[in-house]
PDB file of N, CA and C in Angstrom:
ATOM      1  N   UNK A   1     155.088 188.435 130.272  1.00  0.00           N
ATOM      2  CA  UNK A   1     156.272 187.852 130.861  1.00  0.00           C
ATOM      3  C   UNK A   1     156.728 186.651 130.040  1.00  0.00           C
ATOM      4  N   UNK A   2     158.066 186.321 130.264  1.00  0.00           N
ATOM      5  CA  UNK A   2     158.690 185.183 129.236  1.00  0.00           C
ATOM      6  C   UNK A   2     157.799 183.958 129.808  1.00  0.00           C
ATOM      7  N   UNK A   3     157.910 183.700 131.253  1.00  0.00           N
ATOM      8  CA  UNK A   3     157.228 182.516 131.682  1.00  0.00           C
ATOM      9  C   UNK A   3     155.921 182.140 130.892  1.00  0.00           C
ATOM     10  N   UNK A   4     155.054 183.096 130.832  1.00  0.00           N
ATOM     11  CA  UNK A   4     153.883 183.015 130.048  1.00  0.00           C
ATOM     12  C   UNK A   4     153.963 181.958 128.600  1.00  0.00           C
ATOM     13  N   UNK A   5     154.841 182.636 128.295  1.00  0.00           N
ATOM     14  CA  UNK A   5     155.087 181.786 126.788  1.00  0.00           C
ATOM     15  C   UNK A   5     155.672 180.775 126.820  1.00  0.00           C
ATOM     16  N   UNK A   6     154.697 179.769 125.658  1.00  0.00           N
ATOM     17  CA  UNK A   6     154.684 178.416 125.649  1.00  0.00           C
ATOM     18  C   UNK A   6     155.307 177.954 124.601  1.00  0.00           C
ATOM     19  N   UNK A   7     156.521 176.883 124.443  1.00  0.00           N
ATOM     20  CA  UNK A   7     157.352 176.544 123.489  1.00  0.00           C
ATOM     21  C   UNK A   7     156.480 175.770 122.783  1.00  0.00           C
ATOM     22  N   UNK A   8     157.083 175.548 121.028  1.00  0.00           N
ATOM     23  CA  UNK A   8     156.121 174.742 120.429  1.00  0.00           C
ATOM     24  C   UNK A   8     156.168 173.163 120.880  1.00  0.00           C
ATOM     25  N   UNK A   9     157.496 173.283 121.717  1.00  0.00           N
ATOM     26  CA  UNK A   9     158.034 171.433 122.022  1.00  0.00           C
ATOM     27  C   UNK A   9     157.295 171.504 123.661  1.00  0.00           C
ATOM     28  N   UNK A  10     156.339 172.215 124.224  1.00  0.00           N
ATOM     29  CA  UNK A  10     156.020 171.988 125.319  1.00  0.00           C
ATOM     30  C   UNK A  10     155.072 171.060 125.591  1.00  0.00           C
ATOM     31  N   UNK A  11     155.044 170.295 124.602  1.00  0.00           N
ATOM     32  CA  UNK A  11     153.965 169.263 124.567  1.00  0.00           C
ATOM     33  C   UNK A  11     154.807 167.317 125.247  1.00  0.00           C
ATOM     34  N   UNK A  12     156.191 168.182 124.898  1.00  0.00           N
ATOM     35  CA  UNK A  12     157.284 167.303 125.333  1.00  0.00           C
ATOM     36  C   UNK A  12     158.148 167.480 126.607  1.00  0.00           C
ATOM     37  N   UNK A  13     156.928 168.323 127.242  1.00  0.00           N
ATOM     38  CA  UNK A  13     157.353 168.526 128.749  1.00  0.00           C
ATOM     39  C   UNK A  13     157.786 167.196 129.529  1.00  0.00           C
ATOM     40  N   UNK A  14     158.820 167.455 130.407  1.00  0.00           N
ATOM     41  CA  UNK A  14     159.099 166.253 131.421  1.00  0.00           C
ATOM     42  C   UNK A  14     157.867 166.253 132.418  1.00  0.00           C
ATOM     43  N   UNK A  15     157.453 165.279 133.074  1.00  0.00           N
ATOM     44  CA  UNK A  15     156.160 164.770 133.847  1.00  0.00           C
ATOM     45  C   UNK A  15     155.825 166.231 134.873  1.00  0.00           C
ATOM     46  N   UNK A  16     155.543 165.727 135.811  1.00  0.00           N
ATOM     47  CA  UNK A  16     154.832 167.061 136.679  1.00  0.00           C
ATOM     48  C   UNK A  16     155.460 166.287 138.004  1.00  0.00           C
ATOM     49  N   UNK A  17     156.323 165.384 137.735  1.00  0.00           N
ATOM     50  CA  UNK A  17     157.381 165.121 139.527  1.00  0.00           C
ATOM     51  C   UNK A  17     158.612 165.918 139.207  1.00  0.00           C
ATOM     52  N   UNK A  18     158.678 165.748 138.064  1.00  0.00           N
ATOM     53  CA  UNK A  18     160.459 166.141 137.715  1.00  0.00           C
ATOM     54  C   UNK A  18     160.395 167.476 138.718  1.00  0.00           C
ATOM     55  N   UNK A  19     161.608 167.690 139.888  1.00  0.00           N
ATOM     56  CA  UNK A  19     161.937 168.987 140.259  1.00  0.00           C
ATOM     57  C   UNK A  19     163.155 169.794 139.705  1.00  0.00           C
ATOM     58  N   UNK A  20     163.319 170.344 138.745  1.00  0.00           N
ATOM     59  CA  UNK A  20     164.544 170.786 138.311  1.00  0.00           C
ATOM     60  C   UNK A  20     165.865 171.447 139.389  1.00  0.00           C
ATOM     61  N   UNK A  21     165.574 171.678 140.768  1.00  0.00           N
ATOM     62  CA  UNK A  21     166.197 172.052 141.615  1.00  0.00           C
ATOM     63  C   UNK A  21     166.613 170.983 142.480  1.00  0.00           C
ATOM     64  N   UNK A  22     166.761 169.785 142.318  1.00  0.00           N
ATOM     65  CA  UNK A  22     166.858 168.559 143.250  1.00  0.00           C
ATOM     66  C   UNK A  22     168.320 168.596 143.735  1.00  0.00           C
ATOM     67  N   UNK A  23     168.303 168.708 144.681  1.00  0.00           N
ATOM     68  CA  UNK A  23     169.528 168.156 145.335  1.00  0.00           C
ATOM     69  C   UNK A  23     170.133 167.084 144.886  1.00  0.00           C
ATOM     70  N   UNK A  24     171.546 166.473 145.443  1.00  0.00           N
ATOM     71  CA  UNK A  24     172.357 164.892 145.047  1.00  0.00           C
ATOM     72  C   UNK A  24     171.533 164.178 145.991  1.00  0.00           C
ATOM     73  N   UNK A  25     171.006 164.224 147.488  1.00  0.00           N
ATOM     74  CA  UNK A  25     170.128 163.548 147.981  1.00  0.00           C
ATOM     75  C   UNK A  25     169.161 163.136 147.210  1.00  0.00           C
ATOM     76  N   UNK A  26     168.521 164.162 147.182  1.00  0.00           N
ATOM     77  CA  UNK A  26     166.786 164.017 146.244  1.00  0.00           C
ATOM     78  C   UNK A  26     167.002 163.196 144.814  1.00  0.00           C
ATOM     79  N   UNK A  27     167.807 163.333 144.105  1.00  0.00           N
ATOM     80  CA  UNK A  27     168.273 163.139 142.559  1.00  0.00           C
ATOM     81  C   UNK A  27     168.394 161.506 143.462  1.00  0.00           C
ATOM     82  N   UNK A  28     168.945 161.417 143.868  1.00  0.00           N
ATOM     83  CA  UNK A  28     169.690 159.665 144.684  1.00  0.00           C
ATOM     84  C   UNK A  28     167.967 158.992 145.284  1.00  0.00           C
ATOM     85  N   UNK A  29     167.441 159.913 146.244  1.00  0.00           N
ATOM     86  CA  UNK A  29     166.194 159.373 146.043  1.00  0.00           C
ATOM     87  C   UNK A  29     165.297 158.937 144.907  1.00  0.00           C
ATOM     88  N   UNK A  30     165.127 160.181 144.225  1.00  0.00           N
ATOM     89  CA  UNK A  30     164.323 159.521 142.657  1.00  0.00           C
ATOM     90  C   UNK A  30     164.445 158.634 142.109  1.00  0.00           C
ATOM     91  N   UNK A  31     165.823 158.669 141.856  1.00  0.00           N
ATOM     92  CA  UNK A  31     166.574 157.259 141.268  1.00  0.00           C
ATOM     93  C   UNK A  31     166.045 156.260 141.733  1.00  0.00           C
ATOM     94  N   UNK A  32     166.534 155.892 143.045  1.00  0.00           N
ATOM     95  CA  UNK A  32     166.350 154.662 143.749  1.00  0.00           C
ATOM     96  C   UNK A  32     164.494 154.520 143.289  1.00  0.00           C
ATOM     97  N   UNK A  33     163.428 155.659 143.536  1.00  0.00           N
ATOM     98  CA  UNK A  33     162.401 154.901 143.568  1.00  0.00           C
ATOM     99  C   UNK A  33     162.044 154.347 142.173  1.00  0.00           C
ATOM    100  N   UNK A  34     162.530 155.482 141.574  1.00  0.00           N
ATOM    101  CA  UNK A  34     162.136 154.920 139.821  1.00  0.00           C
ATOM    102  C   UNK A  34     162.366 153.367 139.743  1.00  0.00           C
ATOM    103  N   UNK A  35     164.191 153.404 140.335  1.00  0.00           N
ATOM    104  CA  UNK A  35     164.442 151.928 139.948  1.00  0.00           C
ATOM    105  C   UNK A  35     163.316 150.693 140.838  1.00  0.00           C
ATOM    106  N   UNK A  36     163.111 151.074 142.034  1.00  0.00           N
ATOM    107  CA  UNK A  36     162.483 150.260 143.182  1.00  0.00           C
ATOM    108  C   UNK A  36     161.110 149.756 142.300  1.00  0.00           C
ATOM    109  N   UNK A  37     160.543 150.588 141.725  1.00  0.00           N
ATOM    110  CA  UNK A  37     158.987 150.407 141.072  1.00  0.00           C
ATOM    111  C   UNK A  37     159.299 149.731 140.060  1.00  0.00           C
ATOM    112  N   UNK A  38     159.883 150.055 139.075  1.00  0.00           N
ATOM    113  CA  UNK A  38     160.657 149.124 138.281  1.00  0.00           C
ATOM    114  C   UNK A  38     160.522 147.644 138.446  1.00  0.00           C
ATOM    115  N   UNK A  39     161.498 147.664 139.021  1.00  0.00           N
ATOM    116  CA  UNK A  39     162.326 146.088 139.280  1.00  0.00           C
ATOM    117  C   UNK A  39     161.001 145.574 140.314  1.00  0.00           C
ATOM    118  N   UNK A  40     160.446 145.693 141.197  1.00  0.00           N
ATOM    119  CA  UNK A  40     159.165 145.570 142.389  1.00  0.00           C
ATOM    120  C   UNK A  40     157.987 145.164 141.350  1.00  0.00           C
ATOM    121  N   UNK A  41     157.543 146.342 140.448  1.00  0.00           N
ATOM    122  CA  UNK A  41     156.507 146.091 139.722  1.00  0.00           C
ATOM    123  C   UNK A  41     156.547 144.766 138.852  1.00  0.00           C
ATOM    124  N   UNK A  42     157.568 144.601 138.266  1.00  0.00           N
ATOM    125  CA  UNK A  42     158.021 143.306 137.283  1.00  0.00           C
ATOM    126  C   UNK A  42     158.123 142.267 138.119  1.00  0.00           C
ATOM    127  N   UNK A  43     158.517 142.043 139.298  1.00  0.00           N
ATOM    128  CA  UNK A  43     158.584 141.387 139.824  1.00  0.00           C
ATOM    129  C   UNK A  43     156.943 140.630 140.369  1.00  0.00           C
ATOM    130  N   UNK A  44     156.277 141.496 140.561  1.00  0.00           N
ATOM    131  CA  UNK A  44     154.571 141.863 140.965  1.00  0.00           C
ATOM    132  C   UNK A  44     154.016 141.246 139.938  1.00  0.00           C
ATOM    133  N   UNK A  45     154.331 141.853 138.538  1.00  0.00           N
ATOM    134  CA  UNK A  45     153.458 141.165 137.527  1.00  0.00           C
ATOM    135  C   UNK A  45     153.720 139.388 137.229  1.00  0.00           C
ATOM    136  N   UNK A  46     154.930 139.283 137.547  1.00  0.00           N
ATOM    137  CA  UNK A  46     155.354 138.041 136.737  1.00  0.00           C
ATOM    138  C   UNK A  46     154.628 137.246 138.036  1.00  0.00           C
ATOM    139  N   UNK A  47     154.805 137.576 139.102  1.00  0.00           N
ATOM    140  CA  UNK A  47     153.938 136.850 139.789  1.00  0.00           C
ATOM    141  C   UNK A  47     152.870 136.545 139.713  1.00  0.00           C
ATOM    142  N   UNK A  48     151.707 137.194 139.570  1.00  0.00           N
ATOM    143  CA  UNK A  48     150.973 137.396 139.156  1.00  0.00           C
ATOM    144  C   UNK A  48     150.259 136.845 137.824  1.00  0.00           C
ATOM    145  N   UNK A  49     151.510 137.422 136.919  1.00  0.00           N
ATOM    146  CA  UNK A  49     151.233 136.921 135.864  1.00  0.00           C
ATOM    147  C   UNK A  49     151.419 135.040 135.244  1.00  0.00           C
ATOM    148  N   UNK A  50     152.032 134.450 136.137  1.00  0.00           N
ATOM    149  CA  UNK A  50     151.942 133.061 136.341  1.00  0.00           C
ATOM    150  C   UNK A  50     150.916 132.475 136.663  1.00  0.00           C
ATOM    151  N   UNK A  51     150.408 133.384 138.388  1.00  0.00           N
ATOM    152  CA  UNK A  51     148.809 132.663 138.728  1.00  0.00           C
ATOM    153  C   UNK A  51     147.964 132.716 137.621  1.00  0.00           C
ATOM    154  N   UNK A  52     147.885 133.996 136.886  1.00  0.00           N
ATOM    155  CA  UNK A  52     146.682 134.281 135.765  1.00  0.00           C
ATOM    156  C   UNK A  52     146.999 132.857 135.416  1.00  0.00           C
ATOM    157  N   UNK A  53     148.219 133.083 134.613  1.00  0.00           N
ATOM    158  CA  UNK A  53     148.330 131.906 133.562  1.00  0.00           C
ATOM    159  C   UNK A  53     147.744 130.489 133.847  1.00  0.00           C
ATOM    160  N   UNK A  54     148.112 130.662 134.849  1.00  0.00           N
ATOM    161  CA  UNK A  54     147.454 129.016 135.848  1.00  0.00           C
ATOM    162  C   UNK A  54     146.201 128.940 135.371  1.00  0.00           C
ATOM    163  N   UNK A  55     145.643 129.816 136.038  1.00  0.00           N
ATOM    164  CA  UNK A  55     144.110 129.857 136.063  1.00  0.00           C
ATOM    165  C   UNK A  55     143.403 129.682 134.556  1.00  0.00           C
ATOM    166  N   UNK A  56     144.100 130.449 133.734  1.00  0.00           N
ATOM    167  CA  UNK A  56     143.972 130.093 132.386  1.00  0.00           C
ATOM    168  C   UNK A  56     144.060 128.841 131.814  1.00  0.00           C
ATOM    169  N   UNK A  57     145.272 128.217 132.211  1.00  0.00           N
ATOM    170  CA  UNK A  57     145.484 127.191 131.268  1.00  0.00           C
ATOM    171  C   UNK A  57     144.462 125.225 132.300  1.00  0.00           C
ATOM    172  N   UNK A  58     144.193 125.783 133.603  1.00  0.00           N
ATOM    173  CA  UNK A  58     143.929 124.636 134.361  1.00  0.00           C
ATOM    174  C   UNK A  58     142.798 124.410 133.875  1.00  0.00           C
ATOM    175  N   UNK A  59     142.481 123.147 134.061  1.00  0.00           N
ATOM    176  CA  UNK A  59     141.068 121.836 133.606  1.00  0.00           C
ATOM    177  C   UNK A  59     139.636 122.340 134.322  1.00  0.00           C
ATOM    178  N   UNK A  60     140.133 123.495 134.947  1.00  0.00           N
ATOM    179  CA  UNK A  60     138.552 123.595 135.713  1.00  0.00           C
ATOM    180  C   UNK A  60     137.367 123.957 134.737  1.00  0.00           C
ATOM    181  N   UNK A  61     136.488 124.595 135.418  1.00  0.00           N
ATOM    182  CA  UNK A  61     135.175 124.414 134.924  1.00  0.00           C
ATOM    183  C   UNK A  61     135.218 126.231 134.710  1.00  0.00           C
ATOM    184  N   UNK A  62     134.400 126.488 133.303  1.00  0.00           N
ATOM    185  CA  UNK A  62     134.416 127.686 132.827  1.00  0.00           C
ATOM    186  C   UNK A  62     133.812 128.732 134.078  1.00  0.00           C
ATOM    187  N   UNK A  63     132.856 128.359 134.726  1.00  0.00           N
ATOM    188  CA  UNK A  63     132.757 128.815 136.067  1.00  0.00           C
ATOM    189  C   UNK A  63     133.427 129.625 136.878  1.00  0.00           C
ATOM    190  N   UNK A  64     134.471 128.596 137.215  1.00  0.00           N
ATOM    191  CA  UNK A  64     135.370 128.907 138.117  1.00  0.00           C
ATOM    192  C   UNK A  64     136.792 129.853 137.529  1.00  0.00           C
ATOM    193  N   UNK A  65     136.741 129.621 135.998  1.00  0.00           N
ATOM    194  CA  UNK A  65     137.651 130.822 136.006  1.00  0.00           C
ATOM    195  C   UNK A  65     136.864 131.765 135.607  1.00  0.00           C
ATOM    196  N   UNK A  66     135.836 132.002 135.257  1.00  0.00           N
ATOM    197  CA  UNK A  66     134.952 132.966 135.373  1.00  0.00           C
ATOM    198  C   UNK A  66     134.836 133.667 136.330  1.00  0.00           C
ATOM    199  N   UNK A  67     134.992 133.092 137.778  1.00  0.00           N
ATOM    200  CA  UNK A  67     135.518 134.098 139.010  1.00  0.00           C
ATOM    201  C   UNK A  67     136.900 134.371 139.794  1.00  0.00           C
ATOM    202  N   UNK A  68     137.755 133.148 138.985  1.00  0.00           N
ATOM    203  CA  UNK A  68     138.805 133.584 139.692  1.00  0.00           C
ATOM    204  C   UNK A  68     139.785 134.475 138.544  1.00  0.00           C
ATOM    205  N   UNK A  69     139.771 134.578 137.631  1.00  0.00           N
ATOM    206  CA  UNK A  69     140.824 134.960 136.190  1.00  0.00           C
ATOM    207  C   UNK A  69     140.374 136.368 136.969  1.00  0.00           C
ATOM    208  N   UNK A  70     139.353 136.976 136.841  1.00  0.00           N
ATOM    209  CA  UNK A  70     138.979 138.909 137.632  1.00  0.00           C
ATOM    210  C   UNK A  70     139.953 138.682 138.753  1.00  0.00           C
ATOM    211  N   UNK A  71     139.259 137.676 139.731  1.00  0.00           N
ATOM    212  CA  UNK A  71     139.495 138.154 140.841  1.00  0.00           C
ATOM    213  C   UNK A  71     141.632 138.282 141.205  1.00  0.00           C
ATOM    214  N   UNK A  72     142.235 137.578 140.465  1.00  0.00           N
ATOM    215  CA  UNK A  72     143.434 137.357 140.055  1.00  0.00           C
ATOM    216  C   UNK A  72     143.886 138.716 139.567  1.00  0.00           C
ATOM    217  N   UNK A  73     143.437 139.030 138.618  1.00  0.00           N
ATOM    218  CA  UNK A  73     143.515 140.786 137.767  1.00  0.00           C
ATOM    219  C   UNK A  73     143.378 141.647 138.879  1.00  0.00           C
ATOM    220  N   UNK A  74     142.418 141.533 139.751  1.00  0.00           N
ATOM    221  CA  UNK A  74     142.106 142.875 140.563  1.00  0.00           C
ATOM    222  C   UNK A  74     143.187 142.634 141.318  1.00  0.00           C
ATOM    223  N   UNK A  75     143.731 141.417 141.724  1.00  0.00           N
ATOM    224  CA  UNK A  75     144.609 141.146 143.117  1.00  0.00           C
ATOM    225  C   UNK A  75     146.430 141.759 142.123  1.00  0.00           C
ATOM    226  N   UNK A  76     146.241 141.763 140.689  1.00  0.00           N
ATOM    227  CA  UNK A  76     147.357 142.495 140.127  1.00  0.00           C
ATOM    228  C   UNK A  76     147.383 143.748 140.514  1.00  0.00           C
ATOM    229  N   UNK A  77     146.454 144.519 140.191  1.00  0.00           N
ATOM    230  CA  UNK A  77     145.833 145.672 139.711  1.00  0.00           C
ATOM    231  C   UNK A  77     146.456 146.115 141.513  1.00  0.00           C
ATOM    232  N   UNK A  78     145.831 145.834 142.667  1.00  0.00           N
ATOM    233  CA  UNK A  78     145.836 146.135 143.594  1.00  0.00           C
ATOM    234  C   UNK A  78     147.318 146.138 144.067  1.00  0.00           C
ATOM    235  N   UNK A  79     147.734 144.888 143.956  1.00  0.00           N
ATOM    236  CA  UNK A  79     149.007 145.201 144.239  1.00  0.00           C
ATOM    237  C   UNK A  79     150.586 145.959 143.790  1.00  0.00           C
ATOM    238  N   UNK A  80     149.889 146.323 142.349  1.00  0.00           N
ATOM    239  CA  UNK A  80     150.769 147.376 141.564  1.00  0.00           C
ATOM    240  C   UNK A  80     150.781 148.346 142.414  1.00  0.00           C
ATOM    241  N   UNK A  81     149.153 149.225 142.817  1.00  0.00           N
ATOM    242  CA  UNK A  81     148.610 150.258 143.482  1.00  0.00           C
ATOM    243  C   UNK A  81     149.320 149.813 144.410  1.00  0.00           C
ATOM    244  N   UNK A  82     149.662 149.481 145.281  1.00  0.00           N
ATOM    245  CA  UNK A  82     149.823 149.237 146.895  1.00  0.00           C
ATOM    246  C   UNK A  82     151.664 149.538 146.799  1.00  0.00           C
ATOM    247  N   UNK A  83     152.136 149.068 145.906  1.00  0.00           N
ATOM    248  CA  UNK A  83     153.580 149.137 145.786  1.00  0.00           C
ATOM    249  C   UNK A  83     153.422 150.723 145.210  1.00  0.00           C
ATOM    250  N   UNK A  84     153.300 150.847 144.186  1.00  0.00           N
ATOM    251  CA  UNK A  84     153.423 152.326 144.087  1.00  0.00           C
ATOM    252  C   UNK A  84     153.473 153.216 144.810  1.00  0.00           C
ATOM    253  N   UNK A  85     152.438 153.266 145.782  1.00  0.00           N
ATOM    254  CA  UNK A  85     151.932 154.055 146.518  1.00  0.00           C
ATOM    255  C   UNK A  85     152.662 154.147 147.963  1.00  0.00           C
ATOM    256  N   UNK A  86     153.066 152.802 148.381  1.00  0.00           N
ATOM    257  CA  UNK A  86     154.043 152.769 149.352  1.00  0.00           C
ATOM    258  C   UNK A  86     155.709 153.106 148.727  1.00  0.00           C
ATOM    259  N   UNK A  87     156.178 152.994 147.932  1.00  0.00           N
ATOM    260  CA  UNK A  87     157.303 153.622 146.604  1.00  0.00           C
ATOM    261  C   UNK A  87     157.226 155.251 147.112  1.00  0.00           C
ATOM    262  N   UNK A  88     156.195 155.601 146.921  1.00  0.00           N
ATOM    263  CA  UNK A  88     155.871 157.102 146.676  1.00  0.00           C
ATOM    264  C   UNK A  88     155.881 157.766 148.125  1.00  0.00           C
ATOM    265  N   UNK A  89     154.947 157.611 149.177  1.00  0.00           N
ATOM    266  CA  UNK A  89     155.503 157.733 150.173  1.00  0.00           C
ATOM    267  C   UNK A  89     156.542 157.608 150.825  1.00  0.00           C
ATOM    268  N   UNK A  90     157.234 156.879 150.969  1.00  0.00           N
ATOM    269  CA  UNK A  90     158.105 156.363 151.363  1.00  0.00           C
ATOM    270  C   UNK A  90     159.552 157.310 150.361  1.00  0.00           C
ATOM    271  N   UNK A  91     159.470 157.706 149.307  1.00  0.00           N
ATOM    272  CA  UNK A  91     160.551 158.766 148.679  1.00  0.00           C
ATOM    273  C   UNK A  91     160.421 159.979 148.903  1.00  0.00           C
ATOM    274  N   UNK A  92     158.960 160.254 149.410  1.00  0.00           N
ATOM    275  CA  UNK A  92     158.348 161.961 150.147  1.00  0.00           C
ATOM    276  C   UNK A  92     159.067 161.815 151.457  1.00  0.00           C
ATOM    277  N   UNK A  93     158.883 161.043 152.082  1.00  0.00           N
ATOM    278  CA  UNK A  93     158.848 161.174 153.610  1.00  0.00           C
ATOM    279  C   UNK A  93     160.568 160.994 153.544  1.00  0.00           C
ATOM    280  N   UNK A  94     161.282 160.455 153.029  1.00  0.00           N
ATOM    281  CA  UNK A  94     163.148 160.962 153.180  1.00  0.00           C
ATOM    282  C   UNK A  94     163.327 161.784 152.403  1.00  0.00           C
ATOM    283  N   UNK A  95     162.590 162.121 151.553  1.00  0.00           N
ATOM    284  CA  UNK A  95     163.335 163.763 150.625  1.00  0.00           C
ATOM    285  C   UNK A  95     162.586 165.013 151.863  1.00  0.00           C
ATOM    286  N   UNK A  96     161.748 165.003 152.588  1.00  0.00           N
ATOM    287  CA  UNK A  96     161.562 165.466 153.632  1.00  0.00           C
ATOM    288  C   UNK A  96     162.335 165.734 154.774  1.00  0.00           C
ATOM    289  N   UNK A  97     162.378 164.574 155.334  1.00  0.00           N
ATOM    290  CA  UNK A  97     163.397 164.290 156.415  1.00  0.00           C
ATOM    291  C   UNK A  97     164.848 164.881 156.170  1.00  0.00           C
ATOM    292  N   UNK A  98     165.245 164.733 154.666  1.00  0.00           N
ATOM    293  CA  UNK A  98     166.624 165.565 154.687  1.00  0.00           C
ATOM    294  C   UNK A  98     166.153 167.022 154.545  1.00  0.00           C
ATOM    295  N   UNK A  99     165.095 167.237 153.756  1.00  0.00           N
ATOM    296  CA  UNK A  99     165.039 168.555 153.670  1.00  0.00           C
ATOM    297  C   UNK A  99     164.979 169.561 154.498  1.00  0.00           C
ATOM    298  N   UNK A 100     164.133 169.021 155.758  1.00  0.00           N
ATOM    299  CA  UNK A 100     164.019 169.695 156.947  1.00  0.00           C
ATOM    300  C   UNK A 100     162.955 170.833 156.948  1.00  0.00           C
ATOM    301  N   UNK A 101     162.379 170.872 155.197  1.00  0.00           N
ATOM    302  CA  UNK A 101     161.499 172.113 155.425  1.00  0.00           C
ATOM    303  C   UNK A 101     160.259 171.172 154.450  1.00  0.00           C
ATOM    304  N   UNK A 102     159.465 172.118 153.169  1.00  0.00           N
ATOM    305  CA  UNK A 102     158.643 171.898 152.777  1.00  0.00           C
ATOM    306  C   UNK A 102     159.428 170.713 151.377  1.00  0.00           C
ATOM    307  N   UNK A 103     158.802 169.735 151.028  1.00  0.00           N
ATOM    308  CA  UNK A 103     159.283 168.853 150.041  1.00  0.00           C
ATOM    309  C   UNK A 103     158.921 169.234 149.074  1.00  0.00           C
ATOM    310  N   UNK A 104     160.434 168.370 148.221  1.00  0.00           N
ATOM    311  CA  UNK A 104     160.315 168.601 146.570  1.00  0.00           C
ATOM    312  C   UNK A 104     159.128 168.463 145.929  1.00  0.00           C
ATOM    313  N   UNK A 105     158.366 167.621 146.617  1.00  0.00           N
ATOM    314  CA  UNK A 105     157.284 166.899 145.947  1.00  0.00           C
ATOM    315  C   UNK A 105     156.179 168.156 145.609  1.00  0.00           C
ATOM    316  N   UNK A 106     156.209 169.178 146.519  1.00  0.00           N
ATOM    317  CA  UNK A 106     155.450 170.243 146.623  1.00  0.00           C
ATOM    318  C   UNK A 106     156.043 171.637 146.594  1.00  0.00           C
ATOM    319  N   UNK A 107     156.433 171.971 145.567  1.00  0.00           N
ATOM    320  CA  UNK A 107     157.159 173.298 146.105  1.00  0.00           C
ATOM    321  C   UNK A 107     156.504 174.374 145.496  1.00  0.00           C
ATOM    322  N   UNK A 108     156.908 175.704 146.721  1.00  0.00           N
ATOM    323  CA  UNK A 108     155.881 176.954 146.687  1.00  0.00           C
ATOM    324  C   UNK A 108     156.249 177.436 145.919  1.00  0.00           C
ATOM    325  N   UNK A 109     155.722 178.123 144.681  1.00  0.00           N
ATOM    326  CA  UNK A 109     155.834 179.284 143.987  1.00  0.00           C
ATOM    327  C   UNK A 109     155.722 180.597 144.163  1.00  0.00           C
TER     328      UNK A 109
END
């Protein structure tokens, strides 16, 4: 079958969310989350990325940024995860809700 066969540029496949059948809803959803994670995440880091800096550049004792510089990183790290993940839900559950049946996010073959 044609499906079978694999282009030599298939290595330049689009990701494994892309749905090529998306509705103007769904397409309007994506958008928005792409942009939401975006602009959210940058927003996340620079925050973030200030405390680090703090912690970096302050008079304390090698000690103490010895436990707080990680513990600062993980509290990045975590809150990237936490936005994403609420991003992501949160674009399933209204491409759902309009869909009324099974979501883009999952579709049957």
């Amino acid at each position: 079958m044609a499906r079978d066969v694999q282009s030599p540029l298939h290595q330049f496949a689009l990701p494994h969310q892309f749905q090529p059948r998306l509705t103007l809803y769904g397409a309007v959803i994506a958008v928005s989350a792409a942009l939401t994670q975006i602009v959210m995440g940058s927003l996340i880091a620079a925050l973030w990325g200030v405390g680090i800096w703090q912690s970096v550049a302050s008079k304390h004792s090698a000690l103490w940024k010895f436990f707080v510089i990680p513990a600062d990183v993980v509290g990045l790290a975590g809150s990237l995860g936490a936005m994403f993940w609420m991003v992501h839900r949160a674009a399933v559950h209204l491409d759902k809700k309009n869909a009324g049946g099974p979501s883009a996010a999952s579709p049957a073959e």
